[in-house]
N, C-alpha and C. Protein backbone atom coordinates (compact mmCIF):
# COMPACT_ATOMS: atom_id res chain seq x y z
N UNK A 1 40.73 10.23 -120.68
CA UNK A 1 41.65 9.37 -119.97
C UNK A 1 42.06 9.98 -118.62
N UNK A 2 42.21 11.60 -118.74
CA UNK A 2 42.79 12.21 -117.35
C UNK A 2 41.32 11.62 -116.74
N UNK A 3 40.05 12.38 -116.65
CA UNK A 3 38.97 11.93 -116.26
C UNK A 3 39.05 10.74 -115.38
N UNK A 4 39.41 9.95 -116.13
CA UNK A 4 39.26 7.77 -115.66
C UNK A 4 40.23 7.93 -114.45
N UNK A 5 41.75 8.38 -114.81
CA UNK A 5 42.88 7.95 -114.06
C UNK A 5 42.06 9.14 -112.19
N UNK A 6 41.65 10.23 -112.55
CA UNK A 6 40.99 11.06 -111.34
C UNK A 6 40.54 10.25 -110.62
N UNK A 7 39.13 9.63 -111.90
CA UNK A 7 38.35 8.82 -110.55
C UNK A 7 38.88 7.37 -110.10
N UNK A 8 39.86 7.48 -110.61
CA UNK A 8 40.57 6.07 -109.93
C UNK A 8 41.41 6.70 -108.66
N UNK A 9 41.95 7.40 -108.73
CA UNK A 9 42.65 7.81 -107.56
C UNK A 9 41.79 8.11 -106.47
N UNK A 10 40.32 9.00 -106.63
CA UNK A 10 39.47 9.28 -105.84
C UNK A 10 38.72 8.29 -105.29
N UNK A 11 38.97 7.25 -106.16
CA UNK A 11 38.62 5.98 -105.69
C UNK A 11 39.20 5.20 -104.63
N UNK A 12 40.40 5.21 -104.76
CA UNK A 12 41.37 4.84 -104.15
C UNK A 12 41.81 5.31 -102.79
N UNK A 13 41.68 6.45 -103.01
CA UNK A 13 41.94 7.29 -101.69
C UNK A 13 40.63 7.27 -100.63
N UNK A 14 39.62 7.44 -101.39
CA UNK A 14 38.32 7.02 -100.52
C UNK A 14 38.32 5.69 -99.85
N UNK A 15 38.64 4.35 -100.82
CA UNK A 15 38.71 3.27 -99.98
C UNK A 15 40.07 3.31 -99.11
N UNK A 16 41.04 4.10 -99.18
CA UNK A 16 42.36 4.09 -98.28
C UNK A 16 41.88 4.54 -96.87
N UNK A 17 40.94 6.06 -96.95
CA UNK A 17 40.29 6.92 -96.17
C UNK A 17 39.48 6.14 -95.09
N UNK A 18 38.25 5.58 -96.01
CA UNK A 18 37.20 4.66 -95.00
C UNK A 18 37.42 3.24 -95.43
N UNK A 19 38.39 2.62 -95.56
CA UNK A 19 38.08 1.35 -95.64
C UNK A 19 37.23 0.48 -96.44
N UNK A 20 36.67 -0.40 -96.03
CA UNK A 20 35.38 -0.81 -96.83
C UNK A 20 34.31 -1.18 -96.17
N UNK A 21 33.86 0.33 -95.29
CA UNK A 21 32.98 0.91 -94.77
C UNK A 21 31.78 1.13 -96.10
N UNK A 22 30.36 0.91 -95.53
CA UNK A 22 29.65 1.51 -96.17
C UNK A 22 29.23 2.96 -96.36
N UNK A 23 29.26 4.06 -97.15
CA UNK A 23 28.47 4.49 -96.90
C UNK A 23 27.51 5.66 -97.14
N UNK A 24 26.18 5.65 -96.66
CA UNK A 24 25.08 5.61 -96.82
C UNK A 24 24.66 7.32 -96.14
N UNK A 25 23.30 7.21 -96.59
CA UNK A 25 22.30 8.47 -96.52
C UNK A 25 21.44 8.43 -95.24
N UNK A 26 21.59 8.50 -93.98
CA UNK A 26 21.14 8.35 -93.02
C UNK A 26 19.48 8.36 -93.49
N UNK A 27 18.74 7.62 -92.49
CA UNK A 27 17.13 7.98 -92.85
C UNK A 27 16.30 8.09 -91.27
N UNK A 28 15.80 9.39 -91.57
CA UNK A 28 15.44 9.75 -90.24
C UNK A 28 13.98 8.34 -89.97
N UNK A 29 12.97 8.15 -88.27
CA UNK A 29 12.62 7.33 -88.05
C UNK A 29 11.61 8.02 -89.24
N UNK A 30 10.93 8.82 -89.65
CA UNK A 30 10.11 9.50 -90.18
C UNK A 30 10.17 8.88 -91.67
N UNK A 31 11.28 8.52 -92.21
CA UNK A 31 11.47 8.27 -93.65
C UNK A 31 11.56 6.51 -93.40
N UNK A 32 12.15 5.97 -92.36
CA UNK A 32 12.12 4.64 -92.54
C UNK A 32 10.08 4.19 -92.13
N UNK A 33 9.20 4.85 -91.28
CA UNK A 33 8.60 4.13 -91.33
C UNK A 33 7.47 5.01 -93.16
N UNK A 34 7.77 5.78 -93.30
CA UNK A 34 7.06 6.28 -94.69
C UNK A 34 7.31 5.12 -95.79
N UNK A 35 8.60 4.91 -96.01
CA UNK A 35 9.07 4.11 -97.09
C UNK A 35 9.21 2.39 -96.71
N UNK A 36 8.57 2.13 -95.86
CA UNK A 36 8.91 0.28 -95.42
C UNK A 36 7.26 -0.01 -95.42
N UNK A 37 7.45 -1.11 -96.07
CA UNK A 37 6.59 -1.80 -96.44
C UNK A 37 5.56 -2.78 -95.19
N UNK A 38 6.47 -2.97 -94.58
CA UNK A 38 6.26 -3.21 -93.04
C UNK A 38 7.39 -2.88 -92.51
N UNK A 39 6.57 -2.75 -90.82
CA UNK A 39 6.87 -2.73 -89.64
C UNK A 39 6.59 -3.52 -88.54
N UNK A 40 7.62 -3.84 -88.38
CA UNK A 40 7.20 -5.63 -87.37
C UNK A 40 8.06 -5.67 -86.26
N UNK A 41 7.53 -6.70 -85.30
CA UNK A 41 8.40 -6.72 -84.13
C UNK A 41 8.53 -8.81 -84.37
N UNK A 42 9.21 -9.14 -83.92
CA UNK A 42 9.32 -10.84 -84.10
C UNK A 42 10.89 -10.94 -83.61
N UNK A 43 11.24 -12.05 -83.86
CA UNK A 43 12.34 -12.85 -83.92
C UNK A 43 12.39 -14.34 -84.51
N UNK A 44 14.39 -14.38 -84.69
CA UNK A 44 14.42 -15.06 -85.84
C UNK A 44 14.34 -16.49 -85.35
N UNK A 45 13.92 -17.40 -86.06
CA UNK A 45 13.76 -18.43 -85.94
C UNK A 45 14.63 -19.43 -87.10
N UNK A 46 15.13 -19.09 -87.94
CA UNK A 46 15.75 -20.07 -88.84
C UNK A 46 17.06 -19.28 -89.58
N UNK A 47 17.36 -20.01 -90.19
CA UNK A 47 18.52 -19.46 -90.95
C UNK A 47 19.08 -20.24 -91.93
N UNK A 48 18.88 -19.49 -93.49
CA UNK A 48 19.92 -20.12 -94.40
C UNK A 48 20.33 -19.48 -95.68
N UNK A 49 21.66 -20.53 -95.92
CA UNK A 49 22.63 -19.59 -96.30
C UNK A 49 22.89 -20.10 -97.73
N UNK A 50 23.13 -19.87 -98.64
CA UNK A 50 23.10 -20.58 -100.53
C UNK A 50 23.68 -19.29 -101.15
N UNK A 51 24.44 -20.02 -101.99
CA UNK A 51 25.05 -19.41 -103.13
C UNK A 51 24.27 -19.52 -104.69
N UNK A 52 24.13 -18.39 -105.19
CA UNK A 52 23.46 -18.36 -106.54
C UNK A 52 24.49 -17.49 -107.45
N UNK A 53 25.07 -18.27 -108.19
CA UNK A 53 26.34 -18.21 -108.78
C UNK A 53 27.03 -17.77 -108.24
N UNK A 54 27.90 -16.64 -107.93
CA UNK A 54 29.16 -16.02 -107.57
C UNK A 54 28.62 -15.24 -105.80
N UNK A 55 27.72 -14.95 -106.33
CA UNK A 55 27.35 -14.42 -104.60
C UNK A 55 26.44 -15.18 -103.91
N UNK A 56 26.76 -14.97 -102.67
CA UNK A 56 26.25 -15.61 -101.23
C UNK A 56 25.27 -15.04 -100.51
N UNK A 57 24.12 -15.74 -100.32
CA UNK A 57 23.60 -14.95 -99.71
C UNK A 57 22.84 -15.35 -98.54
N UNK A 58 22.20 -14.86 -97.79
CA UNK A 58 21.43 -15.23 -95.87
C UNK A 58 19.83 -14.60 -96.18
N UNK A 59 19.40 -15.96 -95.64
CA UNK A 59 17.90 -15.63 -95.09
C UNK A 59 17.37 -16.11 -94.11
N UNK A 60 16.91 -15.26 -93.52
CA UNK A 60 16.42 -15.73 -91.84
C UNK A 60 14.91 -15.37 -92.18
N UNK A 61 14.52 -16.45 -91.49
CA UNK A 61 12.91 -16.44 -91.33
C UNK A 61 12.37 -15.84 -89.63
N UNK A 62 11.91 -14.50 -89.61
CA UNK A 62 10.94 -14.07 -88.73
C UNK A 62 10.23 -14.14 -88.53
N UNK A 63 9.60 -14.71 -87.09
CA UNK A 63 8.45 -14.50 -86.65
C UNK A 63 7.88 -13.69 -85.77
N UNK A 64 6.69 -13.03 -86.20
CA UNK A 64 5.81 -11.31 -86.38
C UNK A 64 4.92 -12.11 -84.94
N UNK A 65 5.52 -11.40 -84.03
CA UNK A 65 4.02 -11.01 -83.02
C UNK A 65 3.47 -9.58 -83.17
N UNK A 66 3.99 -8.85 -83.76
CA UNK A 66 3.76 -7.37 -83.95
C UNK A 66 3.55 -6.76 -84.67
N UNK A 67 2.38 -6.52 -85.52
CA UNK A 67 2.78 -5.59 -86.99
C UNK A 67 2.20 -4.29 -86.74
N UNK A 68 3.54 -3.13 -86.89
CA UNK A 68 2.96 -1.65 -86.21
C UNK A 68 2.26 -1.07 -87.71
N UNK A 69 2.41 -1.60 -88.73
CA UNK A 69 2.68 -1.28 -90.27
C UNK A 69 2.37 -2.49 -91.50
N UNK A 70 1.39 -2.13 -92.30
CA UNK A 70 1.66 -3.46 -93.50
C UNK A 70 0.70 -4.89 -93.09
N UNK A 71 0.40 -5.30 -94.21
CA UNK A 71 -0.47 -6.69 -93.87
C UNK A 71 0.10 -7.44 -92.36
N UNK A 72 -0.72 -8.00 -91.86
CA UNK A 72 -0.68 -8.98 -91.09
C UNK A 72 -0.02 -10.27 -91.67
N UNK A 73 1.31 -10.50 -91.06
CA UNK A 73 1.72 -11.89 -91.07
C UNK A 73 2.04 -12.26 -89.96
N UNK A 74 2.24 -14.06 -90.47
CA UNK A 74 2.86 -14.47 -89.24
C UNK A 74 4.51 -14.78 -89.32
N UNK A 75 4.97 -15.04 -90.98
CA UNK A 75 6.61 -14.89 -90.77
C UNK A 75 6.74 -14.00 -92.01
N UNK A 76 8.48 -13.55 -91.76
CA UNK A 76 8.46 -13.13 -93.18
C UNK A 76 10.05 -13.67 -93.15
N UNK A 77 10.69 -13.52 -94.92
CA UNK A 77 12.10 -14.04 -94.58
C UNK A 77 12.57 -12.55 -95.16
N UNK A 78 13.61 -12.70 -94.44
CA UNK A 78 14.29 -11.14 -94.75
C UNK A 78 15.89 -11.48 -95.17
N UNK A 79 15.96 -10.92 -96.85
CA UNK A 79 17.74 -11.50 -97.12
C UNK A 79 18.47 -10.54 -97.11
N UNK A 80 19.32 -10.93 -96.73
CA UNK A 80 20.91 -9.98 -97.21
C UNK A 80 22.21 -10.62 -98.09
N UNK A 81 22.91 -9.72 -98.44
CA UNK A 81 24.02 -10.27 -99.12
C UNK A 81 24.88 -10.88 -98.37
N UNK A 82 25.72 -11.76 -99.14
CA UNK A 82 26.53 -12.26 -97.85
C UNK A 82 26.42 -13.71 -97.07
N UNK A 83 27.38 -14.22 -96.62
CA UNK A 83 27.31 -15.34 -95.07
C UNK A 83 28.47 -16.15 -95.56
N UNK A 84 28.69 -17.45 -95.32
CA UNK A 84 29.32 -18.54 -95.33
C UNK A 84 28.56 -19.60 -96.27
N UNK A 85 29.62 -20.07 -96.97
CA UNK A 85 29.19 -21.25 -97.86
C UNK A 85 29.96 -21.95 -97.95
N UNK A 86 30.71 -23.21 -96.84
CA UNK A 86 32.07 -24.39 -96.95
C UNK A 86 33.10 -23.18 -96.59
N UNK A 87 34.22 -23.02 -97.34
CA UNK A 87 35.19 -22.70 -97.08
C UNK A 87 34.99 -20.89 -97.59
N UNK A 88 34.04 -20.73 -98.07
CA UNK A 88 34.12 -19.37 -98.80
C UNK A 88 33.21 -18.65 -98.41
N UNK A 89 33.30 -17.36 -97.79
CA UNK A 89 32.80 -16.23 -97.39
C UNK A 89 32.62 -14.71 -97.36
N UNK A 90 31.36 -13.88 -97.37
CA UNK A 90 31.56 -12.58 -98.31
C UNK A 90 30.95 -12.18 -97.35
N UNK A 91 31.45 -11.02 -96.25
CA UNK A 91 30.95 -10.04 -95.35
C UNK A 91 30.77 -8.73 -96.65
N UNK A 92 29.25 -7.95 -96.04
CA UNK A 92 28.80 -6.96 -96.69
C UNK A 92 28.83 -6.07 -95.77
N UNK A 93 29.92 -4.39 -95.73
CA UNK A 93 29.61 -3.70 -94.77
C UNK A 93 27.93 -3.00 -95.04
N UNK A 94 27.34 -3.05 -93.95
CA UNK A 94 26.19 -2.32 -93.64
C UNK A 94 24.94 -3.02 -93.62
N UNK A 95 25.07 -4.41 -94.06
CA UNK A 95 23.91 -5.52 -93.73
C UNK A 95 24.06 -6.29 -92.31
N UNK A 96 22.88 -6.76 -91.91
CA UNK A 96 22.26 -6.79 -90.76
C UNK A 96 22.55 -8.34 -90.77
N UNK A 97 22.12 -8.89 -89.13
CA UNK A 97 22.54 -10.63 -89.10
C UNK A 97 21.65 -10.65 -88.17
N UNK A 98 21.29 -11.90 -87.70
CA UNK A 98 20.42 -11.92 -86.90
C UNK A 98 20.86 -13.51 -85.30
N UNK A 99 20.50 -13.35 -84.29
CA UNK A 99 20.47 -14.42 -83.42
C UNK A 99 19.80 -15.27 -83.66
N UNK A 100 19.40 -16.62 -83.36
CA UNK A 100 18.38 -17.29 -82.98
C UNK A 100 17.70 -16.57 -81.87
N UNK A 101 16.44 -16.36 -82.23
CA UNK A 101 15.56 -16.16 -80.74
C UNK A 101 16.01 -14.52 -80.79
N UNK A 102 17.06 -14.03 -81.84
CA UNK A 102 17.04 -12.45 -81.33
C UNK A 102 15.65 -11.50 -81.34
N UNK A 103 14.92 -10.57 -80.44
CA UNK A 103 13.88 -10.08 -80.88
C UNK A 103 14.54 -8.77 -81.53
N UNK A 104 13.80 -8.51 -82.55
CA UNK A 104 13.83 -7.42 -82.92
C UNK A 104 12.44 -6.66 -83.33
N UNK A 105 12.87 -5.25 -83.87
CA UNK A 105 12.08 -4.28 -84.49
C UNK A 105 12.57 -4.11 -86.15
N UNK A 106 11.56 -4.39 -87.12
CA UNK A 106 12.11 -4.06 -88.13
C UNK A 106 11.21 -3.39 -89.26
N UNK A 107 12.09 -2.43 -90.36
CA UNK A 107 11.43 -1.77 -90.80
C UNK A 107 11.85 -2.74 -92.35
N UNK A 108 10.93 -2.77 -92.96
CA UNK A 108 11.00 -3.57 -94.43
C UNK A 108 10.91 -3.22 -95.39
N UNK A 109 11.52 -3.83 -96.26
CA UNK A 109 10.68 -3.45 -98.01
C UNK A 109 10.67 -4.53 -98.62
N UNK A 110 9.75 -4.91 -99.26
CA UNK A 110 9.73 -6.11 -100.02
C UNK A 110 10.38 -5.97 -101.61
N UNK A 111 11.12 -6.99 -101.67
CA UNK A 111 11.99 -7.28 -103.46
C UNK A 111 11.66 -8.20 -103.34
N UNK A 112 11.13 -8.82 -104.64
CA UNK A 112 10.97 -9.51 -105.20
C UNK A 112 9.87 -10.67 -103.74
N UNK A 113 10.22 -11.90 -103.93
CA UNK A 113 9.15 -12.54 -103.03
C UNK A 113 9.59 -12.43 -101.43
N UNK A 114 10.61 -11.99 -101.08
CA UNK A 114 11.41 -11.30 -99.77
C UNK A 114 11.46 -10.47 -99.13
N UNK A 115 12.00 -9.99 -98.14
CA UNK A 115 12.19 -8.67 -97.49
C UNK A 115 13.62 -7.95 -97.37
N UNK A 116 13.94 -6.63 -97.11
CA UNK A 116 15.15 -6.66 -96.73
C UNK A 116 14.49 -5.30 -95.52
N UNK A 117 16.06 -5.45 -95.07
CA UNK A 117 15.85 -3.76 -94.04
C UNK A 117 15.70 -2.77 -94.49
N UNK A 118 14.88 -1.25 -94.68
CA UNK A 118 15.30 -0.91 -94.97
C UNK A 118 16.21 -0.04 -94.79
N UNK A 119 17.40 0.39 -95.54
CA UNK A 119 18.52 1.18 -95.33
C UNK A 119 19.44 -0.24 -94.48
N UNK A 120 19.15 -0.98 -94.94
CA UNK A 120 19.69 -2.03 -94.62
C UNK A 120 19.98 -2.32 -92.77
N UNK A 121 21.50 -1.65 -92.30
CA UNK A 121 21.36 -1.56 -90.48
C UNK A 121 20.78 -0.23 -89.90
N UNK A 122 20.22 0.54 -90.61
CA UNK A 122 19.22 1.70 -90.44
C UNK A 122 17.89 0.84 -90.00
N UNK A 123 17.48 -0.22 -90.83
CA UNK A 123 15.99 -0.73 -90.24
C UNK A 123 16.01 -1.83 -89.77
N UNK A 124 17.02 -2.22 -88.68
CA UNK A 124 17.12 -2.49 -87.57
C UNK A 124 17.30 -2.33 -86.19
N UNK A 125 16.55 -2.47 -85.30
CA UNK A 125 16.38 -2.45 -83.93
C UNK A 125 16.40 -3.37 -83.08
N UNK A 126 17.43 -3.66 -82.33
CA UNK A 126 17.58 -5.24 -81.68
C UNK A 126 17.26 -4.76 -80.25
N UNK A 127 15.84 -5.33 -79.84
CA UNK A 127 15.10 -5.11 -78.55
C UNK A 127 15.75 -6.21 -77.41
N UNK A 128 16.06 -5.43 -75.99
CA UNK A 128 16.35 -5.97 -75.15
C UNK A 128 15.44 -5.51 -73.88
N UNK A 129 15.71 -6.95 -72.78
CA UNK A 129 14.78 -6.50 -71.61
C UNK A 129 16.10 -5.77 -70.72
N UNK A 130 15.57 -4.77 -69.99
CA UNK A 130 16.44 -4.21 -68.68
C UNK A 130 15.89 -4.56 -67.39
N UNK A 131 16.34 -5.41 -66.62
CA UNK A 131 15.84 -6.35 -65.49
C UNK A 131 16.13 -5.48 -64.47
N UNK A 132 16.77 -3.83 -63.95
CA UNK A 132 16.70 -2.79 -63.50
C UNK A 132 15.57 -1.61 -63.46
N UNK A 133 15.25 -2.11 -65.10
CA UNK A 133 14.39 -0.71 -64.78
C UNK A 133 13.01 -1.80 -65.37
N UNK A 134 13.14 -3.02 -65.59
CA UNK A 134 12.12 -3.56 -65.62
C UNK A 134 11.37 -3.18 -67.48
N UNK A 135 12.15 -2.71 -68.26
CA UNK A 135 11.02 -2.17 -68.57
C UNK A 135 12.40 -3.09 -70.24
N UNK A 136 11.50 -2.56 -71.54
CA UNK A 136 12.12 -3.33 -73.10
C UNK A 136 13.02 -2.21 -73.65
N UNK A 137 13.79 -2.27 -74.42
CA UNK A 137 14.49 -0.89 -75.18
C UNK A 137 15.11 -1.60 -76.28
N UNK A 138 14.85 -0.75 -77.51
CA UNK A 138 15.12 -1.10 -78.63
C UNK A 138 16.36 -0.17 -78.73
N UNK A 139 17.93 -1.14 -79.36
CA UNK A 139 18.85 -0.39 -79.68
C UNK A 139 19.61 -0.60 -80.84
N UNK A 140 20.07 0.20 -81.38
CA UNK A 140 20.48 -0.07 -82.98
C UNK A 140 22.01 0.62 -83.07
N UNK A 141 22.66 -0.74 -83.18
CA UNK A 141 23.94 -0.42 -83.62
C UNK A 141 24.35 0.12 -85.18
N UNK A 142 25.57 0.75 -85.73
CA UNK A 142 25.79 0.54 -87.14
C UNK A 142 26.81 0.20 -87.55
N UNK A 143 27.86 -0.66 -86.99
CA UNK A 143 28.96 -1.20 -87.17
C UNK A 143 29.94 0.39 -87.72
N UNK A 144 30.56 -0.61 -88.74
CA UNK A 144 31.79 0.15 -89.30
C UNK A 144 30.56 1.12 -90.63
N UNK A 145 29.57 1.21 -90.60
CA UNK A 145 28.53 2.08 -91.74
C UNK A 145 28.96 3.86 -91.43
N UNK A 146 28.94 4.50 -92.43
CA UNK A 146 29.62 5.88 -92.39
C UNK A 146 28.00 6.20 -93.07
N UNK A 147 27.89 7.82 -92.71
CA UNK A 147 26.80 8.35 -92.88
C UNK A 147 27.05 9.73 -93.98
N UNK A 148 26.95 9.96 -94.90
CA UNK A 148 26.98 11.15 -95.42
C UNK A 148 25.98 12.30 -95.29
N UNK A 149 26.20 12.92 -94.54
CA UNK A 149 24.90 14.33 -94.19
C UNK A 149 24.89 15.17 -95.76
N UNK A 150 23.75 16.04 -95.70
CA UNK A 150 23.34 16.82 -96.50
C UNK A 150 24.57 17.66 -96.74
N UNK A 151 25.45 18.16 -96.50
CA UNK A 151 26.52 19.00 -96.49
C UNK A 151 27.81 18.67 -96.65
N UNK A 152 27.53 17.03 -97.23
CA UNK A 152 28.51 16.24 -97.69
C UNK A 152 30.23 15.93 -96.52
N UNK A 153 29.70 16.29 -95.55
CA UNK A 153 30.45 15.90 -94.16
C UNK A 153 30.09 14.27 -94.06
N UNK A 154 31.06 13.50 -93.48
CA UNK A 154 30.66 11.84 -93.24
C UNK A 154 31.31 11.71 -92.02
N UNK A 155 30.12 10.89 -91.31
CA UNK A 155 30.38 10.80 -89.83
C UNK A 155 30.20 9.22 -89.74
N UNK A 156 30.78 9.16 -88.76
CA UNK A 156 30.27 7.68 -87.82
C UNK A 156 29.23 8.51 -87.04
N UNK A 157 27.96 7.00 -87.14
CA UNK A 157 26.95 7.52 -86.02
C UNK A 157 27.06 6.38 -84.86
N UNK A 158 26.70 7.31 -83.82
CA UNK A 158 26.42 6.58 -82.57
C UNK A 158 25.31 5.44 -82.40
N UNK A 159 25.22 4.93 -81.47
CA UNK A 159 24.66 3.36 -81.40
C UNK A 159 23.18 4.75 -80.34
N UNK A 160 21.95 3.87 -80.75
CA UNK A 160 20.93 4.65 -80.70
C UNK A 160 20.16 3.69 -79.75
N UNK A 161 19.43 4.45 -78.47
CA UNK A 161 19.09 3.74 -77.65
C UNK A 161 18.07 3.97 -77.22
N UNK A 162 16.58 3.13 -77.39
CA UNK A 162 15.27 4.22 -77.21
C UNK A 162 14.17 2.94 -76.19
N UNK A 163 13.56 3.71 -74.97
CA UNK A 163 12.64 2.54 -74.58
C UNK A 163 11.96 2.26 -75.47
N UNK A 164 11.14 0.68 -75.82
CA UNK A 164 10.49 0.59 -76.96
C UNK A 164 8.92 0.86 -76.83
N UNK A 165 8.59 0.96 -76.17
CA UNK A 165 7.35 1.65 -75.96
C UNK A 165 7.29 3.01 -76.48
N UNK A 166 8.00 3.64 -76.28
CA UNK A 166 8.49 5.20 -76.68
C UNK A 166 8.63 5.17 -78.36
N UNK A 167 9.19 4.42 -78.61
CA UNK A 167 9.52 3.98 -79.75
C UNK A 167 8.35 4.26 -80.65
N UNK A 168 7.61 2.82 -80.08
CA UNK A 168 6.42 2.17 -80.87
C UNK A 168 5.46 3.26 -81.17
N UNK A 169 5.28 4.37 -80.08
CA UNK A 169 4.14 5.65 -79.89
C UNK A 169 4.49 6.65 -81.02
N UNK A 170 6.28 6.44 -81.13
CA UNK A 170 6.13 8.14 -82.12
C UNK A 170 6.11 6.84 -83.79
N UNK A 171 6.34 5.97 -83.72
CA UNK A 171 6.13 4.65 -84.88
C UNK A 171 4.36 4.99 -85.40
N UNK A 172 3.64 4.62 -84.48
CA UNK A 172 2.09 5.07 -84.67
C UNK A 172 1.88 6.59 -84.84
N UNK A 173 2.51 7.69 -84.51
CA UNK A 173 2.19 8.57 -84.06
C UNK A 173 2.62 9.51 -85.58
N UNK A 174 3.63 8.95 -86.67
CA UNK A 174 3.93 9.00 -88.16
C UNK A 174 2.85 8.58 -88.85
N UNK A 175 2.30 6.93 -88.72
CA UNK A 175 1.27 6.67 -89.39
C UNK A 175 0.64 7.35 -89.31
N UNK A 176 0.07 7.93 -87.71
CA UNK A 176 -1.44 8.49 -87.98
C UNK A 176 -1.58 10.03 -88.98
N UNK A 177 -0.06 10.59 -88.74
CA UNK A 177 0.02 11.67 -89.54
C UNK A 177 -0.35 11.66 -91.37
N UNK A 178 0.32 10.17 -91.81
CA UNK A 178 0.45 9.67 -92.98
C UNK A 178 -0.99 10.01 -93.57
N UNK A 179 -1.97 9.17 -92.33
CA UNK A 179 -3.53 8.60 -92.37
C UNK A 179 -4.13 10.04 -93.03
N UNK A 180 -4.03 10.87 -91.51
CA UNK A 180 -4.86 12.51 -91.86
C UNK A 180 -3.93 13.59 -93.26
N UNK A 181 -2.91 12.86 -94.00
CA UNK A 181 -2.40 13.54 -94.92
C UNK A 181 -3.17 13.31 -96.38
N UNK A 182 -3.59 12.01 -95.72
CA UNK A 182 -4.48 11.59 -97.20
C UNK A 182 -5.80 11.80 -97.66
């Protein structure tokens, strides 16, 4: 019983501490493209949102001009927990949303007949043009997501900002390592 009442307090104090922050095991680019099923570049084109009993959930359908990783498609739908349904709504800290028309970079795993991110806003990259330097850059925010390091320290991480070309080279430049490992 002492046991229960501990981890209730530790419970408690953790959500007092961070809120209802996620959080998660950072994954270096090295582990997201090892473990994703694909790797794609597209944007979203649709969106929808259904409840299956008590939870809510979002699927946006992407479309792949890019696959750095994984069969060739031309869409895939990628879900998360969560969205709007009438009057009732369930935000998930650490899942991803998408624009119409947003491009992105994404790293995947397939469940079941779907996709998700993986590490959820870890395998996302929302690509923008810079009309200065002329050139694309993929940048990845992580909202309110908390990171626990190896040494059990938890940080907020910074919003990560990489040209995507640069990107895409050390993206290939893992595979090819993967390739000559085998």
């Amino acid at each position: 019983m002492k046991l229960l009442k501990a981890g209730r307090k530790f419970l408690l104090s953790f959500i007092f501490v961070f809120g209802l922050s996620a959080v998660m095991v950072p994954l270096s680019l090295d582990k997201l493209v090892k473990k994703a099923d694909l790797v794609v570049l597209g944007h979203c084109i649709d969106k929808k949102v259904y409840q299956k009993g008590k939870m809510i959930w979002t699927e946006y359908t992407i479309r792949i001009y890019e696959v750095l990783k994984g069969a060739k498609v031309k869409e895939v739908v990628v879900r998360q927990p969560g969205g709007e349904v009438g009057d009732r709504g369930i935000k998930i800290s650490g899942t991803v949303s998408f624009f119409p028309l947003e491009e992105t970079l994404l790293f995947l795993k397939k469940r079941q007949n779907v996709f998700e991110p993986l590490g959820w806003v870890q395998g996302k990259f929302k690509i923008y043009y810079d009309p200065l330097s002329k050139k694309k850059y993929a940048y990845r925010q992580f909202g309110d997501v908390l990171f626990l390091e190896k040494g059990k320290t938890i940080r907020k991480p910074a919003p990560q900002k990489i040209e995507l070309d640069v990107l895409k080279a050390q993206i290939r430049n893992i595979l090819s390592k993967q390739i000559k490992e085998k």
